[in-house]
PDB file of N, CA and C in Angstrom:
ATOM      1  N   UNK A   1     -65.302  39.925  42.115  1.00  0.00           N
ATOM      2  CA  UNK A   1     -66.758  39.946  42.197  1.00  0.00           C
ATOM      3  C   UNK A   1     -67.231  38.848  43.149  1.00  0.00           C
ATOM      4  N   UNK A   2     -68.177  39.106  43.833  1.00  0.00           N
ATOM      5  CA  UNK A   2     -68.832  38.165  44.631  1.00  0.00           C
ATOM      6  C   UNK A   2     -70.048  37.482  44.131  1.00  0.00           C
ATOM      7  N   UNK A   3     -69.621  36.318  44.333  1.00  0.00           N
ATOM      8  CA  UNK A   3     -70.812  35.039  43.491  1.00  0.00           C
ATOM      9  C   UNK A   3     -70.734  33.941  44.451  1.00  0.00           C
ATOM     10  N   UNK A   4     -72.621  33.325  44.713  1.00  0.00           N
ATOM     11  CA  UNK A   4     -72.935  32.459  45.178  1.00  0.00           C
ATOM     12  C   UNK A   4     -72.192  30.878  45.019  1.00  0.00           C
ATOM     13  N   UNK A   5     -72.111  30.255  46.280  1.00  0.00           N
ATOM     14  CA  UNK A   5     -72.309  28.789  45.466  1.00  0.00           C
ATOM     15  C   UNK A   5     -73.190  28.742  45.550  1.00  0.00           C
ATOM     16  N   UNK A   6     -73.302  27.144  44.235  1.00  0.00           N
ATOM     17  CA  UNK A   6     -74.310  26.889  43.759  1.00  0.00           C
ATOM     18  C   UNK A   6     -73.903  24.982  44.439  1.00  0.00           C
ATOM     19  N   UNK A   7     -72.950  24.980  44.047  1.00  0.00           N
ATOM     20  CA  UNK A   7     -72.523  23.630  44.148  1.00  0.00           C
ATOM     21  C   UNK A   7     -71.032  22.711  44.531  1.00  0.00           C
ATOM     22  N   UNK A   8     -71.003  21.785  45.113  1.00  0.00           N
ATOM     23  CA  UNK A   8     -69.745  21.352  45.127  1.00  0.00           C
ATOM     24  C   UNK A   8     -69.533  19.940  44.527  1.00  0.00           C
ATOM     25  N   UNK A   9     -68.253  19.831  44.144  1.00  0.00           N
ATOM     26  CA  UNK A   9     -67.379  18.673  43.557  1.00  0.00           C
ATOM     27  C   UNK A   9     -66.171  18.098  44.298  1.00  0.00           C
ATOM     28  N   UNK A  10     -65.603  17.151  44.190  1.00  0.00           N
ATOM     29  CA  UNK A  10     -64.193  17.179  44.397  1.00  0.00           C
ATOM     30  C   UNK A  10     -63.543  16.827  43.281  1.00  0.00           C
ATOM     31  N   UNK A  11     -62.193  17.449  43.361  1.00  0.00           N
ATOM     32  CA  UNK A  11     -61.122  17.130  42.872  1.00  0.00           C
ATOM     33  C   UNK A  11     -60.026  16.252  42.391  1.00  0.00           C
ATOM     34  N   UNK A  12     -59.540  15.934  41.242  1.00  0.00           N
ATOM     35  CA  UNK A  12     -58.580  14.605  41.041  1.00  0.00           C
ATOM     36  C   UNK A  12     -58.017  13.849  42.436  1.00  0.00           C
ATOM     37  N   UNK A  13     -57.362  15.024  43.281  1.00  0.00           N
ATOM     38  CA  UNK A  13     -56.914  14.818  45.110  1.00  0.00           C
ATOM     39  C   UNK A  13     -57.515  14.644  45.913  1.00  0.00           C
ATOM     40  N   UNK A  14     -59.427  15.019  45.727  1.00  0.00           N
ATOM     41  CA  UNK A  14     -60.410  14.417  46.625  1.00  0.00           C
ATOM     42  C   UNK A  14     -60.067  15.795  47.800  1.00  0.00           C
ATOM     43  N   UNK A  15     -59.545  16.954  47.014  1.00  0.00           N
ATOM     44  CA  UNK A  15     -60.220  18.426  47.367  1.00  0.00           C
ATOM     45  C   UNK A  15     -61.411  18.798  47.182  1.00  0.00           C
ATOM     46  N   UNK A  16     -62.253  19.526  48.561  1.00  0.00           N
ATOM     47  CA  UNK A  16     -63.597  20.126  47.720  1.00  0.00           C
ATOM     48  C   UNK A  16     -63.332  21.546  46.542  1.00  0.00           C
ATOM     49  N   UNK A  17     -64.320  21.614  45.779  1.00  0.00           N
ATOM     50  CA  UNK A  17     -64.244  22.666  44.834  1.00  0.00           C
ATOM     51  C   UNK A  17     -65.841  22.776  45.164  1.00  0.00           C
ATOM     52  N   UNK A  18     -65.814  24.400  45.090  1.00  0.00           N
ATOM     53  CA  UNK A  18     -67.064  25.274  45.563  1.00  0.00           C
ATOM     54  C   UNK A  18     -67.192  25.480  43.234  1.00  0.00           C
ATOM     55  N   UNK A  19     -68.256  25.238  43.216  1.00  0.00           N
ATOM     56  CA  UNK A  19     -69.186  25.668  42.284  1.00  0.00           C
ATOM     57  C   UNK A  19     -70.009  27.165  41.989  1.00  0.00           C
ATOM     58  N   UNK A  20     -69.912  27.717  41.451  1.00  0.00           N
ATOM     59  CA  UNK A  20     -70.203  29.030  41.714  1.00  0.00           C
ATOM     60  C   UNK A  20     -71.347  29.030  40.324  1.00  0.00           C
ATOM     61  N   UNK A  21     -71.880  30.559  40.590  1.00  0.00           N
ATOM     62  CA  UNK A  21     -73.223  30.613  39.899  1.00  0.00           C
ATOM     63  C   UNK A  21     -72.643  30.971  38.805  1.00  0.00           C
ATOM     64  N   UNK A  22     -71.597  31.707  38.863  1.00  0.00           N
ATOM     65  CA  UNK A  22     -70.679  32.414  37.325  1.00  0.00           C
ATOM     66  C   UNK A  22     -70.437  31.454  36.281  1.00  0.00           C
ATOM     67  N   UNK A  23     -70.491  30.013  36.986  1.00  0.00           N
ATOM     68  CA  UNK A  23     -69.474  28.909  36.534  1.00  0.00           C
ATOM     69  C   UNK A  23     -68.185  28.863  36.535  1.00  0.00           C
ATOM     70  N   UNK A  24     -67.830  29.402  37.308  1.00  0.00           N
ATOM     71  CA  UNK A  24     -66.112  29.128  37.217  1.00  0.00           C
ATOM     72  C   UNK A  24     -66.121  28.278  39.073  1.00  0.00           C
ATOM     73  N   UNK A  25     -65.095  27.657  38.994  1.00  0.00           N
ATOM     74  CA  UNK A  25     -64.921  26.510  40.210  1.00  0.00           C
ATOM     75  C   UNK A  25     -63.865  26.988  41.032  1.00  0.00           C
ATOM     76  N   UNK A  26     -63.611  27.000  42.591  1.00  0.00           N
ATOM     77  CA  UNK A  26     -63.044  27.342  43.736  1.00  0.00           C
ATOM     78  C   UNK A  26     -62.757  26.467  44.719  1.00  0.00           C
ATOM     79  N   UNK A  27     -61.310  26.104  44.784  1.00  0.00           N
ATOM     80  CA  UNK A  27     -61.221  25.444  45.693  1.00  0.00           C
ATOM     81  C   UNK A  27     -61.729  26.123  46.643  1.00  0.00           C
ATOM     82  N   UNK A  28     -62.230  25.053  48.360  1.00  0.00           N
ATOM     83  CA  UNK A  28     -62.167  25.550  49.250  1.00  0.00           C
ATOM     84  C   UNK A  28     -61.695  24.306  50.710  1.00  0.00           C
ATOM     85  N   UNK A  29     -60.910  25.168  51.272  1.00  0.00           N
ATOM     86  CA  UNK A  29     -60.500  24.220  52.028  1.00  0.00           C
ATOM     87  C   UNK A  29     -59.975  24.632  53.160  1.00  0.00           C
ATOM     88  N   UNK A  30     -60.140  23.589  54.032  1.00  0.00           N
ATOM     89  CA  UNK A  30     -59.986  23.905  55.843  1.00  0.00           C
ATOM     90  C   UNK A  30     -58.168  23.801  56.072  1.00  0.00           C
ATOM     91  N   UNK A  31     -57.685  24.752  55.796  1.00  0.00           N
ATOM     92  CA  UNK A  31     -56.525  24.414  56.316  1.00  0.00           C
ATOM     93  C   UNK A  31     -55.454  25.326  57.501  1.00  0.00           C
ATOM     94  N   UNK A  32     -56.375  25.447  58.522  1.00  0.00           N
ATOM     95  CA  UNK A  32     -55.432  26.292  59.227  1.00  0.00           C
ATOM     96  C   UNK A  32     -54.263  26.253  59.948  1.00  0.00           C
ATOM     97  N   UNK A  33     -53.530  27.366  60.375  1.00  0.00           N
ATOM     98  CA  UNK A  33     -54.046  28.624  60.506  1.00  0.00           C
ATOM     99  C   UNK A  33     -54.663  29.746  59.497  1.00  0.00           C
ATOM    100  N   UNK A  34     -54.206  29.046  57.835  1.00  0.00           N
ATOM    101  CA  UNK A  34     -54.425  30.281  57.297  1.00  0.00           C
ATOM    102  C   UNK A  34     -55.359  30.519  56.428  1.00  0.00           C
ATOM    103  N   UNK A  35     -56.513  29.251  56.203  1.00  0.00           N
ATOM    104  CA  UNK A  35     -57.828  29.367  55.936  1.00  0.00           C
ATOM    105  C   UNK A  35     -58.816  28.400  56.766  1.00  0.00           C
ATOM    106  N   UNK A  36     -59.941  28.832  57.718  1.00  0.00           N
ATOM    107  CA  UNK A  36     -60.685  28.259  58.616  1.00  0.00           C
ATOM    108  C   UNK A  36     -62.132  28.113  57.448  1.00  0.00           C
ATOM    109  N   UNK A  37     -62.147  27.060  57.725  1.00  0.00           N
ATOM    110  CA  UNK A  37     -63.560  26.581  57.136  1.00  0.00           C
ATOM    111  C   UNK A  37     -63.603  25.105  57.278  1.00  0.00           C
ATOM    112  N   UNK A  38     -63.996  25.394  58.336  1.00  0.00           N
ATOM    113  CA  UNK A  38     -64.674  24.114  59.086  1.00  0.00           C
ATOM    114  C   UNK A  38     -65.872  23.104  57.757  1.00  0.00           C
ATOM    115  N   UNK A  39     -66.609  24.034  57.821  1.00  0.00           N
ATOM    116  CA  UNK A  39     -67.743  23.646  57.472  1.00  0.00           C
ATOM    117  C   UNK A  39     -67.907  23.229  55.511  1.00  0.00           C
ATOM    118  N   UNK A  40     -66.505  23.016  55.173  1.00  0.00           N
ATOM    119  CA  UNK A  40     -66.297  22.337  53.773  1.00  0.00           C
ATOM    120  C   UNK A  40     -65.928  20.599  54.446  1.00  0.00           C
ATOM    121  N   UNK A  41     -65.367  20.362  55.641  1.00  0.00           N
ATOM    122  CA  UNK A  41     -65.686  19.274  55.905  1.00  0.00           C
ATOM    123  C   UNK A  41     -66.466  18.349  56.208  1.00  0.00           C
ATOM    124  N   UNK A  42     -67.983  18.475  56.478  1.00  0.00           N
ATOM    125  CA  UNK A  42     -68.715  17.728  56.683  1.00  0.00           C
ATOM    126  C   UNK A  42     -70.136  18.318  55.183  1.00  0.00           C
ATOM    127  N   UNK A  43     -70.738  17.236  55.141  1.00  0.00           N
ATOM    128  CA  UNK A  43     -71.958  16.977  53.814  1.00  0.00           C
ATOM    129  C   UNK A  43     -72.576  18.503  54.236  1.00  0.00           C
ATOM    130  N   UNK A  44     -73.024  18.338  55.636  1.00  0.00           N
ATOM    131  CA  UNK A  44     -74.105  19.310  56.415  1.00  0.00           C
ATOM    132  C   UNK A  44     -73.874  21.278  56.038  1.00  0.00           C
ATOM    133  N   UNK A  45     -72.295  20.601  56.528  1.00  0.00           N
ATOM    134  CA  UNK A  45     -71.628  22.183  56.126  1.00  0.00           C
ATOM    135  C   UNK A  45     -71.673  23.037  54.824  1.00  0.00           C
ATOM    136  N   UNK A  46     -71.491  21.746  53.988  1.00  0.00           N
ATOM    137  CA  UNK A  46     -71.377  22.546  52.909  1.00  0.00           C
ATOM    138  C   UNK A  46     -72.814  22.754  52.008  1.00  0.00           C
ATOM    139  N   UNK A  47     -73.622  22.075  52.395  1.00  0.00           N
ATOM    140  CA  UNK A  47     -74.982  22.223  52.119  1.00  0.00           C
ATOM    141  C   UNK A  47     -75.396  23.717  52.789  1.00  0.00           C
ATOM    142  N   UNK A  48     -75.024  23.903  53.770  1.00  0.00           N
ATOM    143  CA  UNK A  48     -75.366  25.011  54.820  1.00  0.00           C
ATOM    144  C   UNK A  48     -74.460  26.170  53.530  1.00  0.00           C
ATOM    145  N   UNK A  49     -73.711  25.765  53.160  1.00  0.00           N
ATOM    146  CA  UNK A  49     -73.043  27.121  52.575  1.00  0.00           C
ATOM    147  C   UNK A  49     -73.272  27.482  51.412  1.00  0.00           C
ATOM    148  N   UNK A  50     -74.161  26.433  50.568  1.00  0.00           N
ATOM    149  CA  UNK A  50     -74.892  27.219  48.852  1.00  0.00           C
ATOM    150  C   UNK A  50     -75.251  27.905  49.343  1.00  0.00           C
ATOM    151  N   UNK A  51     -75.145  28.679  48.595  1.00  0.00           N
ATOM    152  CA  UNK A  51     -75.870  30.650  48.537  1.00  0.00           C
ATOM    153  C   UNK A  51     -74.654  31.550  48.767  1.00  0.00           C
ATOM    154  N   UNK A  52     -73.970  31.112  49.360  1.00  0.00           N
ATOM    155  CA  UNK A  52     -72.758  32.018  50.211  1.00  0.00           C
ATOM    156  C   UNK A  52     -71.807  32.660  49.687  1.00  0.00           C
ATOM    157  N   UNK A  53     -71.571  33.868  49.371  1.00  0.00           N
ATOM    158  CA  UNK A  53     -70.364  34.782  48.570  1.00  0.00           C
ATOM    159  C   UNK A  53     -69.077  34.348  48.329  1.00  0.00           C
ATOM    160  N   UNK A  54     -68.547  34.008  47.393  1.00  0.00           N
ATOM    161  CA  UNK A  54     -67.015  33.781  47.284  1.00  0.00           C
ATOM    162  C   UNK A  54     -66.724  34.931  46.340  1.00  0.00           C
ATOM    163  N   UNK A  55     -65.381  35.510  46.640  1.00  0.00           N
ATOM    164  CA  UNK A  55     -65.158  36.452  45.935  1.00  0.00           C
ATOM    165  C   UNK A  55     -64.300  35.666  44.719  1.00  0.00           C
ATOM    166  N   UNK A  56     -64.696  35.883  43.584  1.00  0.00           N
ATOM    167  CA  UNK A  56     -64.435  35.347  42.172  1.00  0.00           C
ATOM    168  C   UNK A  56     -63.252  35.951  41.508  1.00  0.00           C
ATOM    169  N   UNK A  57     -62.075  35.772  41.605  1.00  0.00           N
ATOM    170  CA  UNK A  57     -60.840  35.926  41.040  1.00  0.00           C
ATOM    171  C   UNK A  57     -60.756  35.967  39.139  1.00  0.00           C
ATOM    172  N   UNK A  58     -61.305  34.690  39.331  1.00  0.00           N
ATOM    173  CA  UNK A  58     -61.488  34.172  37.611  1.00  0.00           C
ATOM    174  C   UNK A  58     -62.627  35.313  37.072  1.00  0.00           C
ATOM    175  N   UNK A  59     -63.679  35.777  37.454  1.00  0.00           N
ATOM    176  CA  UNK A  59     -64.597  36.864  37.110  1.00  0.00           C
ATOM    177  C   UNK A  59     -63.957  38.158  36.855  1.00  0.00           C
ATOM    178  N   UNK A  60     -62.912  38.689  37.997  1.00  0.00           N
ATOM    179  CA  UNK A  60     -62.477  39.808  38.056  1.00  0.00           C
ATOM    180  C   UNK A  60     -61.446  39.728  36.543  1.00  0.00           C
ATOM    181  N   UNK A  61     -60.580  38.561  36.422  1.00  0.00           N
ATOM    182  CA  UNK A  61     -60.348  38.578  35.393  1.00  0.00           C
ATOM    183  C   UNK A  61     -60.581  38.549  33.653  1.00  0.00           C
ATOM    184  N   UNK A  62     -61.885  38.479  33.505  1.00  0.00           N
ATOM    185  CA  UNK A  62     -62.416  38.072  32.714  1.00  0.00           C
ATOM    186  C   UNK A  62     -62.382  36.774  31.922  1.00  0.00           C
ATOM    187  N   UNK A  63     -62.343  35.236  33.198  1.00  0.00           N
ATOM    188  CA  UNK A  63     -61.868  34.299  32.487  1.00  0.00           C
ATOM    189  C   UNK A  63     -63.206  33.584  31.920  1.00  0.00           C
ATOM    190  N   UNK A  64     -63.362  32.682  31.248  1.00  0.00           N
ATOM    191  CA  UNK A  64     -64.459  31.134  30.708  1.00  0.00           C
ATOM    192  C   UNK A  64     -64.768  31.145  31.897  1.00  0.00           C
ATOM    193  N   UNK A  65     -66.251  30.578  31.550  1.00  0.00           N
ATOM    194  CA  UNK A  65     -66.307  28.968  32.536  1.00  0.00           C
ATOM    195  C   UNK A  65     -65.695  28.399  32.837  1.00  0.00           C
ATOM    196  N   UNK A  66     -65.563  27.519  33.959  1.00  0.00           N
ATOM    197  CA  UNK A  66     -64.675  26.424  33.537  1.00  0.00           C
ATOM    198  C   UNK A  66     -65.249  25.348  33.564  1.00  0.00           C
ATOM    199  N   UNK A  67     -64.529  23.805  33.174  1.00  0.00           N
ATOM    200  CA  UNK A  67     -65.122  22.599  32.601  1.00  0.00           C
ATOM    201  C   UNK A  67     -64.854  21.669  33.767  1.00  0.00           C
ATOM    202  N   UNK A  68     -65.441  20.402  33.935  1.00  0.00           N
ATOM    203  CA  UNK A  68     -65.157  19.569  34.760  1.00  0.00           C
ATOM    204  C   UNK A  68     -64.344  18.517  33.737  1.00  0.00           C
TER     205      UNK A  68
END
């Protein structure tokens, strides 16, 4: 299912995690070649990207929330 962020965090490793409207949490991260996303590296970017579709794995499954 596709769900907005809403918000981001980082991680114990000082990974970003995308916040989603479902409540369940997504890493996201620039690591190419085999995921481009520039724009989880800078404040600007990722401000620019609340609202933006992530397709929800944990939804499709029927998982919780999850907790921080």
């Amino acid at each position: 299912m596709q769900r907005p962020i809403t918000g981001f965090h980082q991680d114990d490793e000082a990974h970003w995690v995308a916040e989603l409207a479902c409540g369940h949490f997504q890493h996201v991260r620039h690591d190419p070649p085999w995921i481009n996303r520039p724009w989880v590296t800078s404040a600007e970017g990722r401000k620019a990207a609340l609202g933006r579709l992530l397709a929800c794995r944990k939804c499709d499954a029927g998982a919780p929330p999850d907790e921080r």
